[in-house]
C-alpha atoms as a PDB file:
ATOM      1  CA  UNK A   1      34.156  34.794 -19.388  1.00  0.00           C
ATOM      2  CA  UNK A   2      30.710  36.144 -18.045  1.00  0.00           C
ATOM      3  CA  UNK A   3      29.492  34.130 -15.630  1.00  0.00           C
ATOM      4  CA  UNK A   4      26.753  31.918 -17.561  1.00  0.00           C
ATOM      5  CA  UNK A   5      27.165  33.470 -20.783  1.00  0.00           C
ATOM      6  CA  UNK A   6      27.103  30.401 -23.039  1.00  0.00           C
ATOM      7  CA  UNK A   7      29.375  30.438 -26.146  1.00  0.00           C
ATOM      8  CA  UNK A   8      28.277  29.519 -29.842  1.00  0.00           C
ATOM      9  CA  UNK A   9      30.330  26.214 -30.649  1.00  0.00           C
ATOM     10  CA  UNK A  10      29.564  24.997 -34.314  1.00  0.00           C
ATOM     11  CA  UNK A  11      30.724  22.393 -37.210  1.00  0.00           C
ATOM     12  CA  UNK A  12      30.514  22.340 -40.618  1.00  0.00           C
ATOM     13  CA  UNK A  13      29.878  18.577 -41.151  1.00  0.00           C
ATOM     14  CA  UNK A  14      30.830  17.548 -44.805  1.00  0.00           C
ATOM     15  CA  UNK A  15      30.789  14.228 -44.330  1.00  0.00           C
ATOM     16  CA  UNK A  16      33.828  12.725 -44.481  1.00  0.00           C
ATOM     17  CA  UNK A  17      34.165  10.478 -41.205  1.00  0.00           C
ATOM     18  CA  UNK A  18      32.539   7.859 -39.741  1.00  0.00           C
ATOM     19  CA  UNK A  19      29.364   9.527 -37.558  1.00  0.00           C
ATOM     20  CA  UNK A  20      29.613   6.996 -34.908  1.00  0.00           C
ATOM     21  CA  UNK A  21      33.519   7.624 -34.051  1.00  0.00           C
ATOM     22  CA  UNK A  22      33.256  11.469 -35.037  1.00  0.00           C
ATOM     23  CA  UNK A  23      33.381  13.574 -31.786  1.00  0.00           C
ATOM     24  CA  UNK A  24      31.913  16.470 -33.009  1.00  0.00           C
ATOM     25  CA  UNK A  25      28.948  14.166 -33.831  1.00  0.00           C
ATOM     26  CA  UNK A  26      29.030  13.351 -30.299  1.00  0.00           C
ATOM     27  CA  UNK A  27      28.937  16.360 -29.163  1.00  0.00           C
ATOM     28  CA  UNK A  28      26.321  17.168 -31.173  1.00  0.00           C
ATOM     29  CA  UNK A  29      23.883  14.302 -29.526  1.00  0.00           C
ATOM     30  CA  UNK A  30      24.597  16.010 -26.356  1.00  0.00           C
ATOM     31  CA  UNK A  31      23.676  19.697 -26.908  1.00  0.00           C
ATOM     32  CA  UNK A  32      27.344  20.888 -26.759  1.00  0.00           C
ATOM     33  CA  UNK A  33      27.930  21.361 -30.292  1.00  0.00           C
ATOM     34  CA  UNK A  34      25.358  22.410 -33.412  1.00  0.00           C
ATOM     35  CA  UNK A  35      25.760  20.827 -36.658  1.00  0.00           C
ATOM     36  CA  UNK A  36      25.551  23.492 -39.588  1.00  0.00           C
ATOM     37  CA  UNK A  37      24.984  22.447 -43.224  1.00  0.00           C
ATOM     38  CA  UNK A  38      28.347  23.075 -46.029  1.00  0.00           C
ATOM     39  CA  UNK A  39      28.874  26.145 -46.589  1.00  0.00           C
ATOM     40  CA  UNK A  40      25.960  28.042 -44.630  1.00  0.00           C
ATOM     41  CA  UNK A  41      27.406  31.556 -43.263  1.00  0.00           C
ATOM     42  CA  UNK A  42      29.630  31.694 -40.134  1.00  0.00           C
ATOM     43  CA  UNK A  43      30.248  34.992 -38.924  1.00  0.00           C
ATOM     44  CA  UNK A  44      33.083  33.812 -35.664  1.00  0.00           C
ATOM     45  CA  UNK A  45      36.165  32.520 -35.673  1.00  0.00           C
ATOM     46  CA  UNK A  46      36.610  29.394 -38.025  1.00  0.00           C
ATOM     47  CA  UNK A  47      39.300  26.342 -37.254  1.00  0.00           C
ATOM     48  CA  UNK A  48      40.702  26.134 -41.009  1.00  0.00           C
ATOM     49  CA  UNK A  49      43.287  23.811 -41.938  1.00  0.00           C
ATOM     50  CA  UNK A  50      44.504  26.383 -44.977  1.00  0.00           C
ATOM     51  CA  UNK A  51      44.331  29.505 -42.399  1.00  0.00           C
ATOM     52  CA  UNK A  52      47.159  31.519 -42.257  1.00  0.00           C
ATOM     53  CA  UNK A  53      46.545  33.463 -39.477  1.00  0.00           C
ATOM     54  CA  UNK A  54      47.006  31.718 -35.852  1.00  0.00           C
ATOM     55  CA  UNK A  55      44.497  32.191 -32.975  1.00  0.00           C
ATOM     56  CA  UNK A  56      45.493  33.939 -29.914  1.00  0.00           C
ATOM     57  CA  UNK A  57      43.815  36.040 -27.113  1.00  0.00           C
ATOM     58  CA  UNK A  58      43.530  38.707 -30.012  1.00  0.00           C
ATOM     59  CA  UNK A  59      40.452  36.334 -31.309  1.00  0.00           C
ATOM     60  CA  UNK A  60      38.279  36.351 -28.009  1.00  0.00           C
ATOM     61  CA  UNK A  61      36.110  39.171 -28.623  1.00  0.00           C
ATOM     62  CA  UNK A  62      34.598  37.430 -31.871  1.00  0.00           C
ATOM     63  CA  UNK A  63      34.828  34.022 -29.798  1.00  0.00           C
ATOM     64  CA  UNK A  64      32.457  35.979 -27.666  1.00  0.00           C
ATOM     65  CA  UNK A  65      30.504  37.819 -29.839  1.00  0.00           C
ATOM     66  CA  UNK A  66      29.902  35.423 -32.872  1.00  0.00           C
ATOM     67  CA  UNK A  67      31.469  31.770 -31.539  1.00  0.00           C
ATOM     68  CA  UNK A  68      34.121  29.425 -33.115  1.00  0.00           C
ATOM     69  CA  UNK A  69      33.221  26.871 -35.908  1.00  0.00           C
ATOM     70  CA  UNK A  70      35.379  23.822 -36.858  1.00  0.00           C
ATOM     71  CA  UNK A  71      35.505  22.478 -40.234  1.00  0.00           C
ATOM     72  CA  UNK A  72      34.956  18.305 -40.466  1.00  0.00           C
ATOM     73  CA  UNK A  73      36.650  17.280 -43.180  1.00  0.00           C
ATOM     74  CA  UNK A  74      39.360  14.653 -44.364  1.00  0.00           C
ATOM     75  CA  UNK A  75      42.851  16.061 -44.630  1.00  0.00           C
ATOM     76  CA  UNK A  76      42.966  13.286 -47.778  1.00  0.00           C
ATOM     77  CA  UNK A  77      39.605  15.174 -49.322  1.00  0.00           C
ATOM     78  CA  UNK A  78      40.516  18.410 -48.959  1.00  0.00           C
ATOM     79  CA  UNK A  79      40.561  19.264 -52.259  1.00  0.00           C
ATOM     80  CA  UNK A  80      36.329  18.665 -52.583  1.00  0.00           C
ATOM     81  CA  UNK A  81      35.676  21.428 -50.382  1.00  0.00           C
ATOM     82  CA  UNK A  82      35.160  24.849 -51.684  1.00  0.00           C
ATOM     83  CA  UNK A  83      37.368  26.787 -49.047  1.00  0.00           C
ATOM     84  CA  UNK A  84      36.341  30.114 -50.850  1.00  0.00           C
ATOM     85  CA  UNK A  85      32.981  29.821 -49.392  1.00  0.00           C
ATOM     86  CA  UNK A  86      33.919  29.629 -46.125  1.00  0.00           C
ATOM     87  CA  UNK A  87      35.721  32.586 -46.249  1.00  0.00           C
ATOM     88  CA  UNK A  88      34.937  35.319 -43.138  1.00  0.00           C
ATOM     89  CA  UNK A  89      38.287  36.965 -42.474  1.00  0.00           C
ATOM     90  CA  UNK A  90      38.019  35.100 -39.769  1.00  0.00           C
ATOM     91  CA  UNK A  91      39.924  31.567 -40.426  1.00  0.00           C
ATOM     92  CA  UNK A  92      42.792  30.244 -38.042  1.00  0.00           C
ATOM     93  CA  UNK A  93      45.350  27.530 -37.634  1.00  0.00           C
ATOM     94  CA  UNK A  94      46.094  25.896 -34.335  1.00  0.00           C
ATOM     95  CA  UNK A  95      49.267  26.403 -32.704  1.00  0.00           C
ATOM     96  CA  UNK A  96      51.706  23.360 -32.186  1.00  0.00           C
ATOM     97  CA  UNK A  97      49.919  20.466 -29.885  1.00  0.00           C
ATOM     98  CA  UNK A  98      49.644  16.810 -28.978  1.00  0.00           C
ATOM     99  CA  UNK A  99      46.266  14.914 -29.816  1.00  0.00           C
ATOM    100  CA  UNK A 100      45.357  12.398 -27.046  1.00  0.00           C
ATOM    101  CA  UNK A 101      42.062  10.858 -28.820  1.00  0.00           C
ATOM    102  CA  UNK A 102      43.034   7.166 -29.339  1.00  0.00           C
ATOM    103  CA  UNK A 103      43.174   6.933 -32.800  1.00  0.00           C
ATOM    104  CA  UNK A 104      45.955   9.642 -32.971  1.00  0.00           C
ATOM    105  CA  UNK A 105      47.256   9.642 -29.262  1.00  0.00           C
ATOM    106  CA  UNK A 106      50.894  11.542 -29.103  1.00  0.00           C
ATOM    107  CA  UNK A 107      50.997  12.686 -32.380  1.00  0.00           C
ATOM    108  CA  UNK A 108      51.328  15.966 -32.923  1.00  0.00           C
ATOM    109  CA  UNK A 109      48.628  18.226 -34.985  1.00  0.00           C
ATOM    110  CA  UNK A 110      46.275  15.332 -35.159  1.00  0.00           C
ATOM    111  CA  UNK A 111      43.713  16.490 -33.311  1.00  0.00           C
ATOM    112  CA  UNK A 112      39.600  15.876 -33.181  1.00  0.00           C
ATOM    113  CA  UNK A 113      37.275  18.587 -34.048  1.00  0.00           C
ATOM    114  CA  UNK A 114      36.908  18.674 -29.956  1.00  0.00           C
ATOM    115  CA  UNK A 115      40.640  18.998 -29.196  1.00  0.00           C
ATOM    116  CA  UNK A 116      40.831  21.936 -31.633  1.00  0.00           C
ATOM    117  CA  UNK A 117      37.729  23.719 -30.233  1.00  0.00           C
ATOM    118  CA  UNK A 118      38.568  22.985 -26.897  1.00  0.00           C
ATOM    119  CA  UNK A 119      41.809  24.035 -27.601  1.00  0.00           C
ATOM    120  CA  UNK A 120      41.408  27.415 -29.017  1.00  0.00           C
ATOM    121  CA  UNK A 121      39.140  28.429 -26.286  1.00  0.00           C
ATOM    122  CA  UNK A 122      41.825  27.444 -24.042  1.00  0.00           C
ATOM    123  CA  UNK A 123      44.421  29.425 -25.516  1.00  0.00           C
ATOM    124  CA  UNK A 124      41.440  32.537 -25.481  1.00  0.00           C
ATOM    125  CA  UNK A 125      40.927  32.806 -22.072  1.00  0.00           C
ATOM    126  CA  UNK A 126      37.948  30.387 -22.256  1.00  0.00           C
ATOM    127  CA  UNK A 127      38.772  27.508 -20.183  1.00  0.00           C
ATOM    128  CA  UNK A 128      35.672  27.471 -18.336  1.00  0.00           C
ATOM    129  CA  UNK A 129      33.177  26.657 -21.880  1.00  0.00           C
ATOM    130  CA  UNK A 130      36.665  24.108 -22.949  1.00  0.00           C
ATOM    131  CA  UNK A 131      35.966  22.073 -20.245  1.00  0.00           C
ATOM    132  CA  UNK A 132      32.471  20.847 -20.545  1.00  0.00           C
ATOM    133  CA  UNK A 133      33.498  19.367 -24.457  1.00  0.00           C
ATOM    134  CA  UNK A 134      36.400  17.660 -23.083  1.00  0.00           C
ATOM    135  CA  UNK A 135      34.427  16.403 -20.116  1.00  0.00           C
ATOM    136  CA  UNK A 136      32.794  14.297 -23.019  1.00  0.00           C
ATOM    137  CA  UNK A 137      35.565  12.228 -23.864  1.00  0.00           C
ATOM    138  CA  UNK A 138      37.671   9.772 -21.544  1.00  0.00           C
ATOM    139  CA  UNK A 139      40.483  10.974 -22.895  1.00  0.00           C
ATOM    140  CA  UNK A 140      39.803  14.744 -22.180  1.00  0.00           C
ATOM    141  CA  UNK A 141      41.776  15.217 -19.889  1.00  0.00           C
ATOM    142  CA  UNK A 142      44.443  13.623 -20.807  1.00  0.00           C
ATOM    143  CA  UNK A 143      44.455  16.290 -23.448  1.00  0.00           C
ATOM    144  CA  UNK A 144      45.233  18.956 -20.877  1.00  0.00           C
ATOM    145  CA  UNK A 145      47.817  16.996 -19.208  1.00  0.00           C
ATOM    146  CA  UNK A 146      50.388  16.150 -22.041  1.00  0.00           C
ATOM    147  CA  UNK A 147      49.665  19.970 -24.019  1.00  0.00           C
ATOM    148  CA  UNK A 148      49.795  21.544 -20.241  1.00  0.00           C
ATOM    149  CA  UNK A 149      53.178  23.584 -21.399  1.00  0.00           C
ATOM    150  CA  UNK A 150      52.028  24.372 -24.606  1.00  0.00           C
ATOM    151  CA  UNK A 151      48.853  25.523 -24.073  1.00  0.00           C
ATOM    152  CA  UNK A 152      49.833  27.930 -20.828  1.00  0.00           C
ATOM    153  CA  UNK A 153      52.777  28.996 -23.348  1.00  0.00           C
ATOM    154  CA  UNK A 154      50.085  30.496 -25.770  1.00  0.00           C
ATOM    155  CA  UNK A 155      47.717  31.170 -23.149  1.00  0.00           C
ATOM    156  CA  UNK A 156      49.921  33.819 -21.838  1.00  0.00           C
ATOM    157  CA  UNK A 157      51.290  35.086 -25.163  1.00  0.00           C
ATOM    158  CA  UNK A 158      49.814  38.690 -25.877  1.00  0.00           C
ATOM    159  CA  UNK A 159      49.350  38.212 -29.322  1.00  0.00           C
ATOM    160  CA  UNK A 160      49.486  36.641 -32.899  1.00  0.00           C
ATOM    161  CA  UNK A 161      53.261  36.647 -33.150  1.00  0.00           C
ATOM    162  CA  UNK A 162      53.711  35.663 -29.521  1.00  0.00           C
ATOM    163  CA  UNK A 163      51.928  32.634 -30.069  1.00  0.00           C
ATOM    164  CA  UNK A 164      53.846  31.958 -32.886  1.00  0.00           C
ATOM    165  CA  UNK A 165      57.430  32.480 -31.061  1.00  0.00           C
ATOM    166  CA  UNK A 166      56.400  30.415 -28.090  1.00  0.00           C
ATOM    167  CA  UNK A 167      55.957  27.266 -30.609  1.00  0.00           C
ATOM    168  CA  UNK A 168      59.144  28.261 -32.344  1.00  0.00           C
ATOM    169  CA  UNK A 169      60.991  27.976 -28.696  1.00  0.00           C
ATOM    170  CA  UNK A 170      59.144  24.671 -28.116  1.00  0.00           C
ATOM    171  CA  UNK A 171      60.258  23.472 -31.281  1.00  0.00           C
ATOM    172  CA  UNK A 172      64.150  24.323 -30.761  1.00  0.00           C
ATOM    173  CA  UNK A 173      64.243  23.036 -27.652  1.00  0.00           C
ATOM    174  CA  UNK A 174      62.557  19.905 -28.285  1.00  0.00           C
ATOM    175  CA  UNK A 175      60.282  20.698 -25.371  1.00  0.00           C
ATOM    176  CA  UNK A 176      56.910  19.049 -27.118  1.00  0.00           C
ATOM    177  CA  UNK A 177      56.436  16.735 -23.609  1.00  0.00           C
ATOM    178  CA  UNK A 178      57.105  13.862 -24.497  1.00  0.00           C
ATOM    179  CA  UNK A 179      58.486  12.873 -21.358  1.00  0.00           C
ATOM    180  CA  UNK A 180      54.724  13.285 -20.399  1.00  0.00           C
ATOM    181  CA  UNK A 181      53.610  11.445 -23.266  1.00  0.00           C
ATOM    182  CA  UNK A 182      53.232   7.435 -22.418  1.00  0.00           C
ATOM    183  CA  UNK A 183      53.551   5.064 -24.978  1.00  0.00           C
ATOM    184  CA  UNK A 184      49.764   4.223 -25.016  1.00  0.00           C
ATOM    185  CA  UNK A 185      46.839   5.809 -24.565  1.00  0.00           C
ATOM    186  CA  UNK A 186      44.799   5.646 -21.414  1.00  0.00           C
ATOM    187  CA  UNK A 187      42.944   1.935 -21.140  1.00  0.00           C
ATOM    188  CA  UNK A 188      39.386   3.664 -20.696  1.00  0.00           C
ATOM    189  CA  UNK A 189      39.564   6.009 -24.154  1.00  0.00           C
ATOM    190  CA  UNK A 190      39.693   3.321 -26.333  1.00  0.00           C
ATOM    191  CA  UNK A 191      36.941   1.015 -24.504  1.00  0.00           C
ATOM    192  CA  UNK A 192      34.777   4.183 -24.102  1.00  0.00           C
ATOM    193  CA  UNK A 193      34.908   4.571 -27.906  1.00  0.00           C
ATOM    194  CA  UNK A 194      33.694   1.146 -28.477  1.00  0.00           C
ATOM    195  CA  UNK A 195      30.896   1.377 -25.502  1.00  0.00           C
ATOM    196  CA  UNK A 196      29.766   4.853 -27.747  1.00  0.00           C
ATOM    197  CA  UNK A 197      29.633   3.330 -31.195  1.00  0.00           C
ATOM    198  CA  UNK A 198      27.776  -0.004 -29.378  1.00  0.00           C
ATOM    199  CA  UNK A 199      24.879   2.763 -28.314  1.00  0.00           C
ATOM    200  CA  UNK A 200      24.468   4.355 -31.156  1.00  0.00           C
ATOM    201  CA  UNK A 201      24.836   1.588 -33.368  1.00  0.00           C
ATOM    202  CA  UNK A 202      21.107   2.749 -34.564  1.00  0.00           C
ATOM    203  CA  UNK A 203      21.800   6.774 -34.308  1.00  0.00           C
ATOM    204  CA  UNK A 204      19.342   8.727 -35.913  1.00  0.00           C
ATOM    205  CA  UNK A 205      20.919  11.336 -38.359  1.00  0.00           C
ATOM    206  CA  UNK A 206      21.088  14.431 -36.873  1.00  0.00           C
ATOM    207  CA  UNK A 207      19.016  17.583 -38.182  1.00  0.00           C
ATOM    208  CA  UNK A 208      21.179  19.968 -39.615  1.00  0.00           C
END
């Protein structure tokens, strides 16, 4: 990445979770992260849960050139957003990975609008504008730690389908690390979560 270049990072907010425990809401409070309104125009790459198409290093250019939005929604209210709308030609799936937030911590595919951003950057080439979301969370980098395999697996796969065969061969072997996955989160990511909702207990809603 070009040395100061700073990367659009974006989320469609519709709603759906709790804005005090929402960590693109966080993000948003800090600077890292702009809140669009549903269904406004996106022209980078979009982190869709009905995507069919899978990100790779094939996406960076447009990561570069327009940014990377994430869609907020519940996986239970899917069916109240108007997916057409979103539509770009742009829309990808993550790759196989572990979430660390606390709520979700080990389980795979359950990851925070900030583990999929950070994530996909990651897997781009973009480690360096990754980091500073992560850095938000006490649980960041555990993130890195327990997806290190996976994410240097797709990291150095040349393509689409490459990216797509390395999480086939993790998921034959069985190599998803779990021997690097503890039972229980780290102590501080749950306490930091309660600390952050105590502070912004009387959040202002954010301009969109």
């Amino acid at each position: 990445m070009e040395k100061g270049r700073r990367i659009k990072v974006a989320m469609w907010d519709f709603g759906h979770c709790d804005p005090k425990r929402c960590t693109g809401r966080k993000l948003a409070r800090e600077g890292k992260i702009r809140l669009i309104k549903p269904y406004k125009k996106f022209s980078g790459v979009i982190l869709s849960p009905l995507a069919t198409k899978t990100i790779s290093c094939e996406d960076t250019n447009i990561i570069l050139e327009h940014g990377i939005c994430v869609i907020d929604c519940s996986w239970a209210r899917l069916e109240e957003i108007n997916f057409g709308k979103l539509h770009n030609g742009n829309e990808r799936i993550l790759p196989l990975l572990i979430a660390a937030n606390s709520v979700n911590y080990g389980k795979p595919m359950k990851l925070t609008c900030v583990e999929a951003i950070a994530a996909s950057l990651i897997i781009c080439g973009l480690q360096e504008a990754a980091n500073p979301l992560l850095e938000s969370f006490g649980w960041g980098p555990e993130f890195i730690r327990i997806n290190q395999d996976l994410l240097e697996g797709y990291l150095n796969a040349e393509n689409e389908q490459e990216v797509i065969d390395a999480q086939a061969q993790f998921q034959e072997t069985g190599n998803m690390q779990q021997q690097n996955v503890p039972t229980f989160p780290p102590a501080d990511s749950s306490e930091e979560e309660e600390e952050e909702e105590e502070n912004n207990e009387e959040e202002p809603e954010q301009d969109q």
